[in-house]
N, C-alpha and C. Protein backbone atom coordinates (compact mmCIF):
# COMPACT_ATOMS: atom_id res chain seq x y z
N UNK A 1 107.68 157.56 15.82
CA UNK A 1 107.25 158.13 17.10
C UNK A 1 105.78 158.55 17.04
N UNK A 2 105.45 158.94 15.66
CA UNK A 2 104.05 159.58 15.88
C UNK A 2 103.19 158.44 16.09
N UNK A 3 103.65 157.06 15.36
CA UNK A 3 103.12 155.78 15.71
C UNK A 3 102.66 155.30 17.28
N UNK A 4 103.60 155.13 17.68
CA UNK A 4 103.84 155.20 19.43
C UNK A 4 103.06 156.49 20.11
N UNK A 5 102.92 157.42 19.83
CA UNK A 5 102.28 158.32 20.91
C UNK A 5 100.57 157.62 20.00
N UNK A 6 100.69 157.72 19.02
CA UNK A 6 99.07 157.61 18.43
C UNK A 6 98.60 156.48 19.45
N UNK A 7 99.63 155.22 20.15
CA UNK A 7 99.05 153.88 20.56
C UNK A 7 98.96 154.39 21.87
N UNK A 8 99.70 155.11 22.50
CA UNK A 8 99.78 155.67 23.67
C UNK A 8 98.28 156.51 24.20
N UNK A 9 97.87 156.94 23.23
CA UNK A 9 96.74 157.89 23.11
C UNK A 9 95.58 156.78 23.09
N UNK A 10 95.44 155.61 21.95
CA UNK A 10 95.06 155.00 22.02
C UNK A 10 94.44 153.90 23.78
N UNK A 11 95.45 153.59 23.99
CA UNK A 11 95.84 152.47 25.27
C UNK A 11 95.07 153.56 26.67
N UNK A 12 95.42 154.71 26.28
CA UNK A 12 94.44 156.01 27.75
C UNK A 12 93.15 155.37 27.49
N UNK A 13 92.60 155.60 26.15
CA UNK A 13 91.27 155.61 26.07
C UNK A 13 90.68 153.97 25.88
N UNK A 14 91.61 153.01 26.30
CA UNK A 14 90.84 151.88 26.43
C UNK A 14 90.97 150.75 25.30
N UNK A 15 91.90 151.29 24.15
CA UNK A 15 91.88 150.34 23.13
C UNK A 15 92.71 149.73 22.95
N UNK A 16 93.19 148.53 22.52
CA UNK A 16 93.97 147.47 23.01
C UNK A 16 94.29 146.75 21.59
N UNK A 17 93.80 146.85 20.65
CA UNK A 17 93.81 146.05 19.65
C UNK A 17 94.39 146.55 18.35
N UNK A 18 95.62 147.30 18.13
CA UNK A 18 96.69 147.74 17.10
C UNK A 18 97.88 147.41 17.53
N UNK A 19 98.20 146.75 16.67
CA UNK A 19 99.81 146.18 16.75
C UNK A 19 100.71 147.17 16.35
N UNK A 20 101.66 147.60 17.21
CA UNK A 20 102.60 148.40 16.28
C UNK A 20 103.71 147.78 15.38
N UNK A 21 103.85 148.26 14.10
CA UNK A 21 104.74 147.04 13.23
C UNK A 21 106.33 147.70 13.36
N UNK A 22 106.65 148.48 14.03
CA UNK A 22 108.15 149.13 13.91
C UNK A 22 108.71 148.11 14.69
N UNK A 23 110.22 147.40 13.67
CA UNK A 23 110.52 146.58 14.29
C UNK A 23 112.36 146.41 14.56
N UNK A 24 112.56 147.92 14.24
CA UNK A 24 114.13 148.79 14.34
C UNK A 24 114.72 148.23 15.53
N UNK A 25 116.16 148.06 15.61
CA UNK A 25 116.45 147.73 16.43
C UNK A 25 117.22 148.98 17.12
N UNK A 26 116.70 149.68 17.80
CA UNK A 26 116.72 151.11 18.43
C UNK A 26 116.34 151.38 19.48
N UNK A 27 116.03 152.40 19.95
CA UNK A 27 115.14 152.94 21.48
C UNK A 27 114.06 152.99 20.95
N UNK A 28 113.55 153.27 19.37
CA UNK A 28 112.43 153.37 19.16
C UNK A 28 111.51 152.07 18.97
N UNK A 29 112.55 151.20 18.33
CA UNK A 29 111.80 149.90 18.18
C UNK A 29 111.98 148.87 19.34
N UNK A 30 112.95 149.03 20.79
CA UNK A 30 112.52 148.83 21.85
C UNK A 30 111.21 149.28 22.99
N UNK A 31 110.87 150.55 22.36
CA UNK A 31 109.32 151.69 22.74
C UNK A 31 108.37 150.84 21.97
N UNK A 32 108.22 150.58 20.93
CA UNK A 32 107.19 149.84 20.41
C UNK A 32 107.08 148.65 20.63
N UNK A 33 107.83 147.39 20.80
CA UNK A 33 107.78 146.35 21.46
C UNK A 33 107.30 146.48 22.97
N UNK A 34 107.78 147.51 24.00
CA UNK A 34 106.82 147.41 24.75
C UNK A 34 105.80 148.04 24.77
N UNK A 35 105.55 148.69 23.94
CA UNK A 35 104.13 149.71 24.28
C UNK A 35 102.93 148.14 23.30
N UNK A 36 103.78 147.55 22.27
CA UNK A 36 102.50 146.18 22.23
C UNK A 36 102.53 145.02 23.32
N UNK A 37 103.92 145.07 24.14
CA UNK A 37 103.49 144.16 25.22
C UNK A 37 102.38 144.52 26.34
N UNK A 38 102.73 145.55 26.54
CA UNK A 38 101.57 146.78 27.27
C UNK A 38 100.38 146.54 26.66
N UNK A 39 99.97 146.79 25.53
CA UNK A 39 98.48 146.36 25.11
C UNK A 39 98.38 145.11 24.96
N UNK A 40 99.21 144.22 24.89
CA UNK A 40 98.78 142.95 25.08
C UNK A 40 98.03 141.98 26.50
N UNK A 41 98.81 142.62 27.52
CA UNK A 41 98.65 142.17 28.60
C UNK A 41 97.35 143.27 29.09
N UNK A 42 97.33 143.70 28.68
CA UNK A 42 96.08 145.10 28.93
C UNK A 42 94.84 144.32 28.33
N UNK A 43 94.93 143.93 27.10
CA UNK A 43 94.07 142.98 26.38
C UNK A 43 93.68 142.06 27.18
N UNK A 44 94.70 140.68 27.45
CA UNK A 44 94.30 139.96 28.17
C UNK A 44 93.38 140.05 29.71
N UNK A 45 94.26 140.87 30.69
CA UNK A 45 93.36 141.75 31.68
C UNK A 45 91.94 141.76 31.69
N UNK A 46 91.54 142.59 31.00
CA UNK A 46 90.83 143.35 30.29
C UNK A 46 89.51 141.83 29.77
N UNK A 47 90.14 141.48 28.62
CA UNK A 47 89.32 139.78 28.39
C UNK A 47 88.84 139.27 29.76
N UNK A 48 89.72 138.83 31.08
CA UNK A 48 89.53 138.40 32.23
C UNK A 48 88.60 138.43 33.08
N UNK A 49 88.55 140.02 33.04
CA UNK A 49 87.77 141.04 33.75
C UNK A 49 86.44 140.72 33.57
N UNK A 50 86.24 140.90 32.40
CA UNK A 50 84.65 140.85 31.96
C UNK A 50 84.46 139.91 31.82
N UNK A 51 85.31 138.65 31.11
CA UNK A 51 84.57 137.15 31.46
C UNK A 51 84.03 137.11 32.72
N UNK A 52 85.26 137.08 34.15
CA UNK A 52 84.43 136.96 35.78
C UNK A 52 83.26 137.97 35.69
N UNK A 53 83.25 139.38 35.20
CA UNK A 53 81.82 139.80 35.05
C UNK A 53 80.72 139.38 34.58
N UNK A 54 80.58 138.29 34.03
CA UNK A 54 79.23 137.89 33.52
C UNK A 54 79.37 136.33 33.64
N UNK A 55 80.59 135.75 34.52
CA UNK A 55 80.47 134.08 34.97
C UNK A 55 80.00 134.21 36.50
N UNK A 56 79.57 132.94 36.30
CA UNK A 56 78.64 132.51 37.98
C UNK A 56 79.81 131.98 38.37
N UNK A 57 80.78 132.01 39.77
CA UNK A 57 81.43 131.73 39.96
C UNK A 57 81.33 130.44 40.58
N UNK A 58 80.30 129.73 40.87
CA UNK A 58 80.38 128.05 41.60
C UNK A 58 79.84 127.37 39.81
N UNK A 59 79.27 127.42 39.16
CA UNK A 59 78.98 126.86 38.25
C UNK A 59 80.02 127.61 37.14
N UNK A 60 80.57 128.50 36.69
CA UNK A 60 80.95 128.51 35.36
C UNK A 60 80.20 128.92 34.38
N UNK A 61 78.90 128.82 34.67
CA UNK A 61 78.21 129.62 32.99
C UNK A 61 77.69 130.94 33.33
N UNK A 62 76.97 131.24 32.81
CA UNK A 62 76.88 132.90 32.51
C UNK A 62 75.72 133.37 33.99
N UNK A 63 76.11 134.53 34.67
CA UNK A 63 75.32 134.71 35.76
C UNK A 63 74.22 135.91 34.92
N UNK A 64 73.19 136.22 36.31
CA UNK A 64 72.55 137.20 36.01
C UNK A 64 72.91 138.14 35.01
N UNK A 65 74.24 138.96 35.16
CA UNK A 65 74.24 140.44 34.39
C UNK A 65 74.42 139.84 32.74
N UNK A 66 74.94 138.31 32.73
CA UNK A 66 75.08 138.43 31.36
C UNK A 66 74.08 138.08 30.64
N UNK A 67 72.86 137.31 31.60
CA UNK A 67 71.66 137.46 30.94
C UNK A 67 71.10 138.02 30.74
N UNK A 68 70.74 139.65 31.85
CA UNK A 68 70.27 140.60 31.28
C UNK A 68 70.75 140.98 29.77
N UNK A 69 72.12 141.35 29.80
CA UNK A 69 72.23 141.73 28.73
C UNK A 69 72.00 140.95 27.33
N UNK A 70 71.57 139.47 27.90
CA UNK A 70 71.11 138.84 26.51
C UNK A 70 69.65 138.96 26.25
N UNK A 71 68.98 139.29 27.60
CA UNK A 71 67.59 139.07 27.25
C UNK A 71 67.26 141.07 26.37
N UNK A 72 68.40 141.72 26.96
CA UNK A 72 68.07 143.11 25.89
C UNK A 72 68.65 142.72 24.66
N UNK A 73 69.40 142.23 24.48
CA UNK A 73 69.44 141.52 22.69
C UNK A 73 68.33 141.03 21.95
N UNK A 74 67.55 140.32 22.93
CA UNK A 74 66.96 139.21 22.25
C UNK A 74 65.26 140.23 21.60
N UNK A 75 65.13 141.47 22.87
CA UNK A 75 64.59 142.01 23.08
C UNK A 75 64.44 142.96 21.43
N UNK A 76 65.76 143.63 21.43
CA UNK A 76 66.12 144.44 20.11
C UNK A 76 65.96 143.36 19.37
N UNK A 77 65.79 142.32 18.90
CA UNK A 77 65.75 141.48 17.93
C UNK A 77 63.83 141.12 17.35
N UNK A 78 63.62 140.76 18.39
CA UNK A 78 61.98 140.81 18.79
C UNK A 78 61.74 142.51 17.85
N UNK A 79 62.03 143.18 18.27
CA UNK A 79 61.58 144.92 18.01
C UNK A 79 61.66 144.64 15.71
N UNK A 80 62.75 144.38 15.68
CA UNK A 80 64.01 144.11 14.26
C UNK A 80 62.80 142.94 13.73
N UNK A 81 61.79 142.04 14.24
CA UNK A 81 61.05 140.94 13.38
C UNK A 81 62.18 139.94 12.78
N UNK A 82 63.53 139.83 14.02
CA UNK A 82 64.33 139.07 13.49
C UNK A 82 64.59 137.83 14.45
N UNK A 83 63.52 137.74 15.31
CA UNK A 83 63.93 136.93 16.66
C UNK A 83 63.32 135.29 16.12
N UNK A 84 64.14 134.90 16.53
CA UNK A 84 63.97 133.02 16.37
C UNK A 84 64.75 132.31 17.76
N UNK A 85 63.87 132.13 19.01
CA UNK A 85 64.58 131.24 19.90
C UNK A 85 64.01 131.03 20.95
N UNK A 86 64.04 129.66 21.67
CA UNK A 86 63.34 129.00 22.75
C UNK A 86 64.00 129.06 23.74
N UNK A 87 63.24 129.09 24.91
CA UNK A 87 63.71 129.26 26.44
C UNK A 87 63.50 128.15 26.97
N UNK A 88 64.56 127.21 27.78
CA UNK A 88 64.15 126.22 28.62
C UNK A 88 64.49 126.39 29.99
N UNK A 89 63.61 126.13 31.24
CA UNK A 89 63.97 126.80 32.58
C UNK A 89 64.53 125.25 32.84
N UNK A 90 65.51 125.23 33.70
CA UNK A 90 65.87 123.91 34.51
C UNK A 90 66.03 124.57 36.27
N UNK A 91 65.25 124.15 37.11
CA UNK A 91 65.49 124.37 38.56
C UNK A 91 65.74 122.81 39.41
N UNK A 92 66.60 122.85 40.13
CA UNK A 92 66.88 121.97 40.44
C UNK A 92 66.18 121.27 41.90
N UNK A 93 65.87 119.97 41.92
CA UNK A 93 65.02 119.88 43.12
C UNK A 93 65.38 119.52 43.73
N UNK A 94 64.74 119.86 45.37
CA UNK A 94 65.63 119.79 46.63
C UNK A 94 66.82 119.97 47.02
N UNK A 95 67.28 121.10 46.70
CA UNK A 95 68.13 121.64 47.08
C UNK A 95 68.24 122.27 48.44
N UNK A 96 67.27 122.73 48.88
CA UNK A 96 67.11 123.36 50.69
C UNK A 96 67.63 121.98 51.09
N UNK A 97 66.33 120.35 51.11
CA UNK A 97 66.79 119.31 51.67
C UNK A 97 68.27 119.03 51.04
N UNK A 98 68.69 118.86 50.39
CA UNK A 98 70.31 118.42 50.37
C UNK A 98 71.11 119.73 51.19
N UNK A 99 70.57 120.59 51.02
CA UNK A 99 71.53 121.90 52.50
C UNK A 99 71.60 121.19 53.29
N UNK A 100 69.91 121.46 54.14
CA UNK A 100 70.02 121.27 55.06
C UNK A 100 70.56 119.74 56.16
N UNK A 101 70.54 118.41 55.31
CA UNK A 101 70.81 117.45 55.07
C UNK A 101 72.25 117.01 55.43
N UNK A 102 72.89 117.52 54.60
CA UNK A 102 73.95 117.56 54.08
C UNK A 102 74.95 118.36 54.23
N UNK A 103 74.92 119.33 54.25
CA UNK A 103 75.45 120.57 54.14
C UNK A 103 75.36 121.37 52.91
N UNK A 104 75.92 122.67 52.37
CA UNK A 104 76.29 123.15 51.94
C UNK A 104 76.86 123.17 50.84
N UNK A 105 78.15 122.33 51.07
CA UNK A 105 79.04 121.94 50.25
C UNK A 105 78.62 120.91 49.17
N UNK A 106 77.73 119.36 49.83
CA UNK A 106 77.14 119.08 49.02
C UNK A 106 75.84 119.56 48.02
N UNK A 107 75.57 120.33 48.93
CA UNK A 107 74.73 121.27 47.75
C UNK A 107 75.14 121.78 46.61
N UNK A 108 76.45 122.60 46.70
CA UNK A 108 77.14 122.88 45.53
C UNK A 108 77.81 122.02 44.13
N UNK A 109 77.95 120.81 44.81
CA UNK A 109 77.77 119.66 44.00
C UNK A 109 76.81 119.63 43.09
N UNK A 110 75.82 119.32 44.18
CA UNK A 110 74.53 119.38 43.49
C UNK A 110 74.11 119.89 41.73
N UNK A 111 74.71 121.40 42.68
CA UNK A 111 74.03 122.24 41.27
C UNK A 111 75.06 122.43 40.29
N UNK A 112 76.42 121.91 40.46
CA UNK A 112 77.21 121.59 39.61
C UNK A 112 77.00 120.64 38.68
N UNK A 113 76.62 119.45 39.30
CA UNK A 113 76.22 117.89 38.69
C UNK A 113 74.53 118.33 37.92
N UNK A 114 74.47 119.19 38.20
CA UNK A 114 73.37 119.04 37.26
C UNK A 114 73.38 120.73 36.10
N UNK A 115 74.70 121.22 36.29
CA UNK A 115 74.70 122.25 35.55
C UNK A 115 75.40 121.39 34.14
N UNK A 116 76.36 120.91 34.90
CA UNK A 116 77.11 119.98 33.86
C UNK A 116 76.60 119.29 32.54
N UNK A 117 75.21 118.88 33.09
CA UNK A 117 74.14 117.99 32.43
C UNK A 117 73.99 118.86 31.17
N UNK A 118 73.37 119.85 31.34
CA UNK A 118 72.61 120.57 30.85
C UNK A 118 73.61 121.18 29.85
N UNK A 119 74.65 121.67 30.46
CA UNK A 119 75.94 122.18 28.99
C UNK A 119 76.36 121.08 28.33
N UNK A 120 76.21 119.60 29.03
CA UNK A 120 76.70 118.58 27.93
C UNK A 120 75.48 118.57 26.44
N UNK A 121 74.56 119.11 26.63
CA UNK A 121 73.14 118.75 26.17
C UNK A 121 73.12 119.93 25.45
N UNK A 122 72.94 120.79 25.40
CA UNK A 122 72.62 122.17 24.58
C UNK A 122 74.38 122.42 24.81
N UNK A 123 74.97 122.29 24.01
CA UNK A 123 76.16 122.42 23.55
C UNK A 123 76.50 123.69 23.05
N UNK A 124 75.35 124.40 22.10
CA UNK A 124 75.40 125.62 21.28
C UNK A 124 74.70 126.75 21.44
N UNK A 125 74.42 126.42 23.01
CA UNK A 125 73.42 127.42 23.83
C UNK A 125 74.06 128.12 24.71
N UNK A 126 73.60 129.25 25.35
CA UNK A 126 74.33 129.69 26.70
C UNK A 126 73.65 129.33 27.13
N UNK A 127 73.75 129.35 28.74
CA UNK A 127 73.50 128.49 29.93
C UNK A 127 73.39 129.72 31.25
N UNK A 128 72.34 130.55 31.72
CA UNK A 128 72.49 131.33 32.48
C UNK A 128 72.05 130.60 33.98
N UNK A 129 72.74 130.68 34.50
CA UNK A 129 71.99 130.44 36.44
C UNK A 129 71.35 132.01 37.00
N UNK A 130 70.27 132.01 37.10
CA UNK A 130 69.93 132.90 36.99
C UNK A 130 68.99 133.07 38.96
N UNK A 131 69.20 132.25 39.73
CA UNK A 131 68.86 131.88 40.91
C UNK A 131 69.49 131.28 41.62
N UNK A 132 69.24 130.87 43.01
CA UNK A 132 70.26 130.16 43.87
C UNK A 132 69.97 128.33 42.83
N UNK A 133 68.78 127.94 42.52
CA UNK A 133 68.91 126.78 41.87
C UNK A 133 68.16 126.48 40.33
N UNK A 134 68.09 127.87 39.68
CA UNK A 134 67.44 128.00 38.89
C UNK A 134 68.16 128.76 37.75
N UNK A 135 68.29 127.85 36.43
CA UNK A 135 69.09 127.83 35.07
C UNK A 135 67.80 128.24 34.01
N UNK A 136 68.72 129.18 33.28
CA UNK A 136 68.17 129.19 31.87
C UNK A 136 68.98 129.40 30.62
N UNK A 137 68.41 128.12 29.74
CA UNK A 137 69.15 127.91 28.31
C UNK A 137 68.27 129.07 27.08
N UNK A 138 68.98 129.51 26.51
CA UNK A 138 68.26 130.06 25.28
C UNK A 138 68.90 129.80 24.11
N UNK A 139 67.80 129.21 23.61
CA UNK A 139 68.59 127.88 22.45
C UNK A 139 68.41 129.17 21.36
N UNK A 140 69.00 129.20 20.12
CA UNK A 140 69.24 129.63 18.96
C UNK A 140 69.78 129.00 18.08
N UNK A 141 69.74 129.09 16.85
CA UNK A 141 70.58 128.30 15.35
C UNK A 141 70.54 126.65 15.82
N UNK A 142 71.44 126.39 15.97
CA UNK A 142 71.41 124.82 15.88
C UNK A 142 70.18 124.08 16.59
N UNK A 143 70.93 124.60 18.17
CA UNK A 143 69.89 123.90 19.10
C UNK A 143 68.60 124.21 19.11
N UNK A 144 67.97 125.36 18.34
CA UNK A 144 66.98 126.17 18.40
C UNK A 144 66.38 124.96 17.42
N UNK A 145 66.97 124.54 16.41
CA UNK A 145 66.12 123.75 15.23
C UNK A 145 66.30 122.20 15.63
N UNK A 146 66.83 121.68 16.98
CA UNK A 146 66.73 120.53 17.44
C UNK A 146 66.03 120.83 18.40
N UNK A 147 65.38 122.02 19.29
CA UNK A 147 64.79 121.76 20.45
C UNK A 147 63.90 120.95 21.25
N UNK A 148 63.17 120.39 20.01
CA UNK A 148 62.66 119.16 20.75
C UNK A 148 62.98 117.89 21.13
N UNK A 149 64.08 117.61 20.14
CA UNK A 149 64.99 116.31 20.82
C UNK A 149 65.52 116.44 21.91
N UNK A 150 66.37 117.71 21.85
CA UNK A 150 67.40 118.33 22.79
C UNK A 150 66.32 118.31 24.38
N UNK A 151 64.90 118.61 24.23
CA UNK A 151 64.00 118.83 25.37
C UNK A 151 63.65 117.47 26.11
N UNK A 152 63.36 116.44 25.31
CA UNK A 152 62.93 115.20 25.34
C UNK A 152 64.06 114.54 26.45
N UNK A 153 65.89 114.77 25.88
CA UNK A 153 66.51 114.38 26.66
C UNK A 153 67.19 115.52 27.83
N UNK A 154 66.52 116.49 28.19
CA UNK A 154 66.78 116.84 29.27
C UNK A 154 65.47 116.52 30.40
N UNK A 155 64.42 116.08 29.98
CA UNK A 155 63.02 115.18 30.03
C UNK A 155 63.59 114.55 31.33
N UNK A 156 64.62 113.65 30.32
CA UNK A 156 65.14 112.57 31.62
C UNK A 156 65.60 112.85 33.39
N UNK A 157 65.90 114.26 33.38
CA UNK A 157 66.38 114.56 34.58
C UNK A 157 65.11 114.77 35.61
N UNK A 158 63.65 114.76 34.94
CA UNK A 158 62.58 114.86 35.98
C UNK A 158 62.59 113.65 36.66
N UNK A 159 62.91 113.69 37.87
CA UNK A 159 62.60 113.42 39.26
C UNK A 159 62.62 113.56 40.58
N UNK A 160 62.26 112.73 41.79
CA UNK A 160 62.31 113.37 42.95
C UNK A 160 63.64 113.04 43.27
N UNK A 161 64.68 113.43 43.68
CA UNK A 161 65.45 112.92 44.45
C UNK A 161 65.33 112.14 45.94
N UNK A 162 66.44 110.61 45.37
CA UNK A 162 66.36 109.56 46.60
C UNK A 162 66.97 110.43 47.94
N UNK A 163 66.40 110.96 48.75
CA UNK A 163 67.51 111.75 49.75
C UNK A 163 68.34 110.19 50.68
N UNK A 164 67.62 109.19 50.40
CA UNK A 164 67.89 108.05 51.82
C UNK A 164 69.20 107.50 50.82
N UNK A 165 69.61 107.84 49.55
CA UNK A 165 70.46 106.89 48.87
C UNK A 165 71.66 107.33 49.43
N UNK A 166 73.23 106.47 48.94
CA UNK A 166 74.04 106.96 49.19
C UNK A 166 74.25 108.08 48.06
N UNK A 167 74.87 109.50 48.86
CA UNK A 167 75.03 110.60 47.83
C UNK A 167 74.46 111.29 46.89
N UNK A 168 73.32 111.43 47.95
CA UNK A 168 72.19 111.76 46.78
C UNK A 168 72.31 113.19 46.13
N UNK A 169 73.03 113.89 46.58
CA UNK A 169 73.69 114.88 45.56
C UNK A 169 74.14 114.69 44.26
N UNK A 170 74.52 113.87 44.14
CA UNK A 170 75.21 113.29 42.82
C UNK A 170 73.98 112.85 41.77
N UNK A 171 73.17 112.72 42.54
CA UNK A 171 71.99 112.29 41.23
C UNK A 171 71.13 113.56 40.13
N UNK A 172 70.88 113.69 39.53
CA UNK A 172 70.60 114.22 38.68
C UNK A 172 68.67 114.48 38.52
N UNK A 173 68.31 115.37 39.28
CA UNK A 173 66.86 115.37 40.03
C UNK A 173 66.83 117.13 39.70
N UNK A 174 65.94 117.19 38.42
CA UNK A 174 65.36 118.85 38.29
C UNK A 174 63.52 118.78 37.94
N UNK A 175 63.59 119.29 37.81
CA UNK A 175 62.01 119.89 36.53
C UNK A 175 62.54 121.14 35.87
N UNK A 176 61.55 120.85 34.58
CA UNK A 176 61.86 121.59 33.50
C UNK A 176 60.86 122.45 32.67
N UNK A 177 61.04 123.09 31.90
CA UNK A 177 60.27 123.79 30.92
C UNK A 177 60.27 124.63 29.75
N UNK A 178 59.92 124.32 29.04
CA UNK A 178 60.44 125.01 27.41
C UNK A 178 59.09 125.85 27.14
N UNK A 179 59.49 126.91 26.39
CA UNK A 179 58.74 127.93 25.89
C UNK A 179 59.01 128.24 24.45
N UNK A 180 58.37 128.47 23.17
CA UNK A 180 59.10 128.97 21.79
C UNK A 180 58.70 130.56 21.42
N UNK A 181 59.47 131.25 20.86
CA UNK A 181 59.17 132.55 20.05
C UNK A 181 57.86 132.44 19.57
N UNK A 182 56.91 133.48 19.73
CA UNK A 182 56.03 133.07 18.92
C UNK A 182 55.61 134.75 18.16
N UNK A 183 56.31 135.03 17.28
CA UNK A 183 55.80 136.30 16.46
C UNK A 183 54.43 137.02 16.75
N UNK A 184 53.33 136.03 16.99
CA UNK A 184 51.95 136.19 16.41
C UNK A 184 51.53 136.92 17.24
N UNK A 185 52.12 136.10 18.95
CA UNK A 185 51.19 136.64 20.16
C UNK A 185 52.57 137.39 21.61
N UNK A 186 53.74 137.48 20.82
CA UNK A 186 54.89 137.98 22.08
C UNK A 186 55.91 139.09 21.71
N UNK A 187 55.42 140.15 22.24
CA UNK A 187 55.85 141.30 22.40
C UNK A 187 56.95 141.69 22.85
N UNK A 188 57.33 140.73 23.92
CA UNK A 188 58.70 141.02 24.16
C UNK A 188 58.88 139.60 24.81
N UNK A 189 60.76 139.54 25.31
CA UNK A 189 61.22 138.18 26.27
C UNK A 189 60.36 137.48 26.80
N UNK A 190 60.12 138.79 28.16
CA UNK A 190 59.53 138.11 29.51
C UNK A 190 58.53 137.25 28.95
N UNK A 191 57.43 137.44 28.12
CA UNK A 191 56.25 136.63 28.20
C UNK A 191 56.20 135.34 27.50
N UNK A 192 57.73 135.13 26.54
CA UNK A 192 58.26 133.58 26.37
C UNK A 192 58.90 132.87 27.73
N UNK A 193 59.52 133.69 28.75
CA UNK A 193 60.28 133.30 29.67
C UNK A 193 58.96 132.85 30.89
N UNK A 194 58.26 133.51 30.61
CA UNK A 194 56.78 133.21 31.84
C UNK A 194 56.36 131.68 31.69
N UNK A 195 56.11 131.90 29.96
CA UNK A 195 55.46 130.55 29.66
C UNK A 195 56.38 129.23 29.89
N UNK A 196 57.61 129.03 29.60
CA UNK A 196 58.36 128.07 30.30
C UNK A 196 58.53 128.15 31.89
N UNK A 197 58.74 129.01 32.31
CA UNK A 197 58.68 129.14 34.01
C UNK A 197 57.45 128.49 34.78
N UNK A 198 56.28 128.86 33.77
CA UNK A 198 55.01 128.16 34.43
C UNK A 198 55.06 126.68 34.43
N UNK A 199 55.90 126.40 33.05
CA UNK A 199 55.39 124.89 32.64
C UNK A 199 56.52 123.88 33.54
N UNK A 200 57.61 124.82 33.72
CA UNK A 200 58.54 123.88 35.26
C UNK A 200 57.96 124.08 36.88
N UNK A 201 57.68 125.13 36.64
CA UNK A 201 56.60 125.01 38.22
C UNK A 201 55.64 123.88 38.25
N UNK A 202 54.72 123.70 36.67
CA UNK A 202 54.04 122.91 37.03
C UNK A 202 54.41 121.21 37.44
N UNK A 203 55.50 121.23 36.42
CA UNK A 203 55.74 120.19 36.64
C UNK A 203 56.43 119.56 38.16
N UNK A 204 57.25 120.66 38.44
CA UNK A 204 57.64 120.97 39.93
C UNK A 204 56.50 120.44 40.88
N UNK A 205 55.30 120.63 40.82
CA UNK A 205 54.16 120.65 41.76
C UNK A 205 53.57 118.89 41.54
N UNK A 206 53.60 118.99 40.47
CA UNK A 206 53.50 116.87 39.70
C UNK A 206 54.28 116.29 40.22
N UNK A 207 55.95 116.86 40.48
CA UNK A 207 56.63 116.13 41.25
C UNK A 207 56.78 115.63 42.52
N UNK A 208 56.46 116.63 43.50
CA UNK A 208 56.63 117.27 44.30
C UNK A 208 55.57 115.88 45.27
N UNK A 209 56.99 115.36 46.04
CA UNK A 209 56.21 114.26 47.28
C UNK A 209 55.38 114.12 47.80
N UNK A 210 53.93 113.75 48.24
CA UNK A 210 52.93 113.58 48.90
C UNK A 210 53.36 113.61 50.15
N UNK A 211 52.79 114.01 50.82
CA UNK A 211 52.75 114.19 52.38
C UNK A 211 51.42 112.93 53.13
């Protein structure tokens, strides 16, 4: 019993993760079987909860709050002289014209079909949407020490989109930009995250149709 009230006490304050091992076949060891089904399903809950807290719900990868909280990691790491990792911006182009075009709906396509891309490709990265059409990868360990291959073939997705084709949602039309850690001259995130942001704007503007 003192077992059971200890989990009981436990489960108020939020903790979920002690198994009780009493396995009597009694009132007592019917109390402990459910007081771990109780933290089990409390667990799971609980897991649920905070995944939808930090997923983008039309794409699936990580929204705003969970990037904040990665870019204050990355931040304490930077502080620690322990930081190693590159930022690549992906924004996707023409997206207003496929709205307005199109609708809506194919818009969401859109930025699906090209979120898709990008998690097939950095595999070992998170993937934040961090705008209505604007992604950011922050490569580390693996992808961090392939980033330039890994950059080369997300390369391929610069272009304008055909709007006159059939379904031109479905095509695969961004600009891009990579930024690296650089110890020597970056003090914190933001001013790795600037330097890739600039270098997809620019390219954004290279792209970007003649009138």
């Amino acid at each position: 019993m003192q077992d059971i009230s200890a989990a009981a006490r436990r489960l108020g304050r939020g903790e979920y993760d002690q198994h009780l091992t009493y396995t009597g076949h009694d009132e007592i060891g019917s109390l402990a079987s459910h007081m771990n089904d109780t933290m089990e399903r409390m667990r799971n809950y609980v897991g649920a909860m905070q995944k939808q807290a930090y997923q983008d719900e039309l794409t699936s990868v990580k929204n705003v709050a969970a990037y904040d909280k990665k870019v204050y990691d990355l931040n304490q790491k930077i502080s620690a002289g322990q930081a190693a990792f590159a930022v690549v911006m992906v924004d996707l182009n023409q997206l207003k014209e496929v709205n307005d075009r199109f609708g809506h709906e194919k818009g969401n396509i859109a930025l699906q079909t090209l979120c898709r891309a990008v998690c097939r490709l950095y595999k070992h990265s998170p993937v934040y949407r961090i705008g209505g059409d604007e992604f950011v990868v922050i490569l580390e360990g693996e992808d961090y020490d392939n980033r330039d291959a890994l950059f080369q073939k997300v390369q391929a997705f610069e272009r304008i989109r055909d709007l006159k084709a059939a379904q031109p949602w479905t095509q695969l039309a961004a600009s891009v930009g990579m930024a690296v850690y650089d110890q020597t001259c970056d003090a914190a995130y933001q001013a790795v995250f600037n330097r890739a942001d600039t270098k997809m704007y620019e390219q954004k503007k290279h792209l970007a149709p003649r009138s």
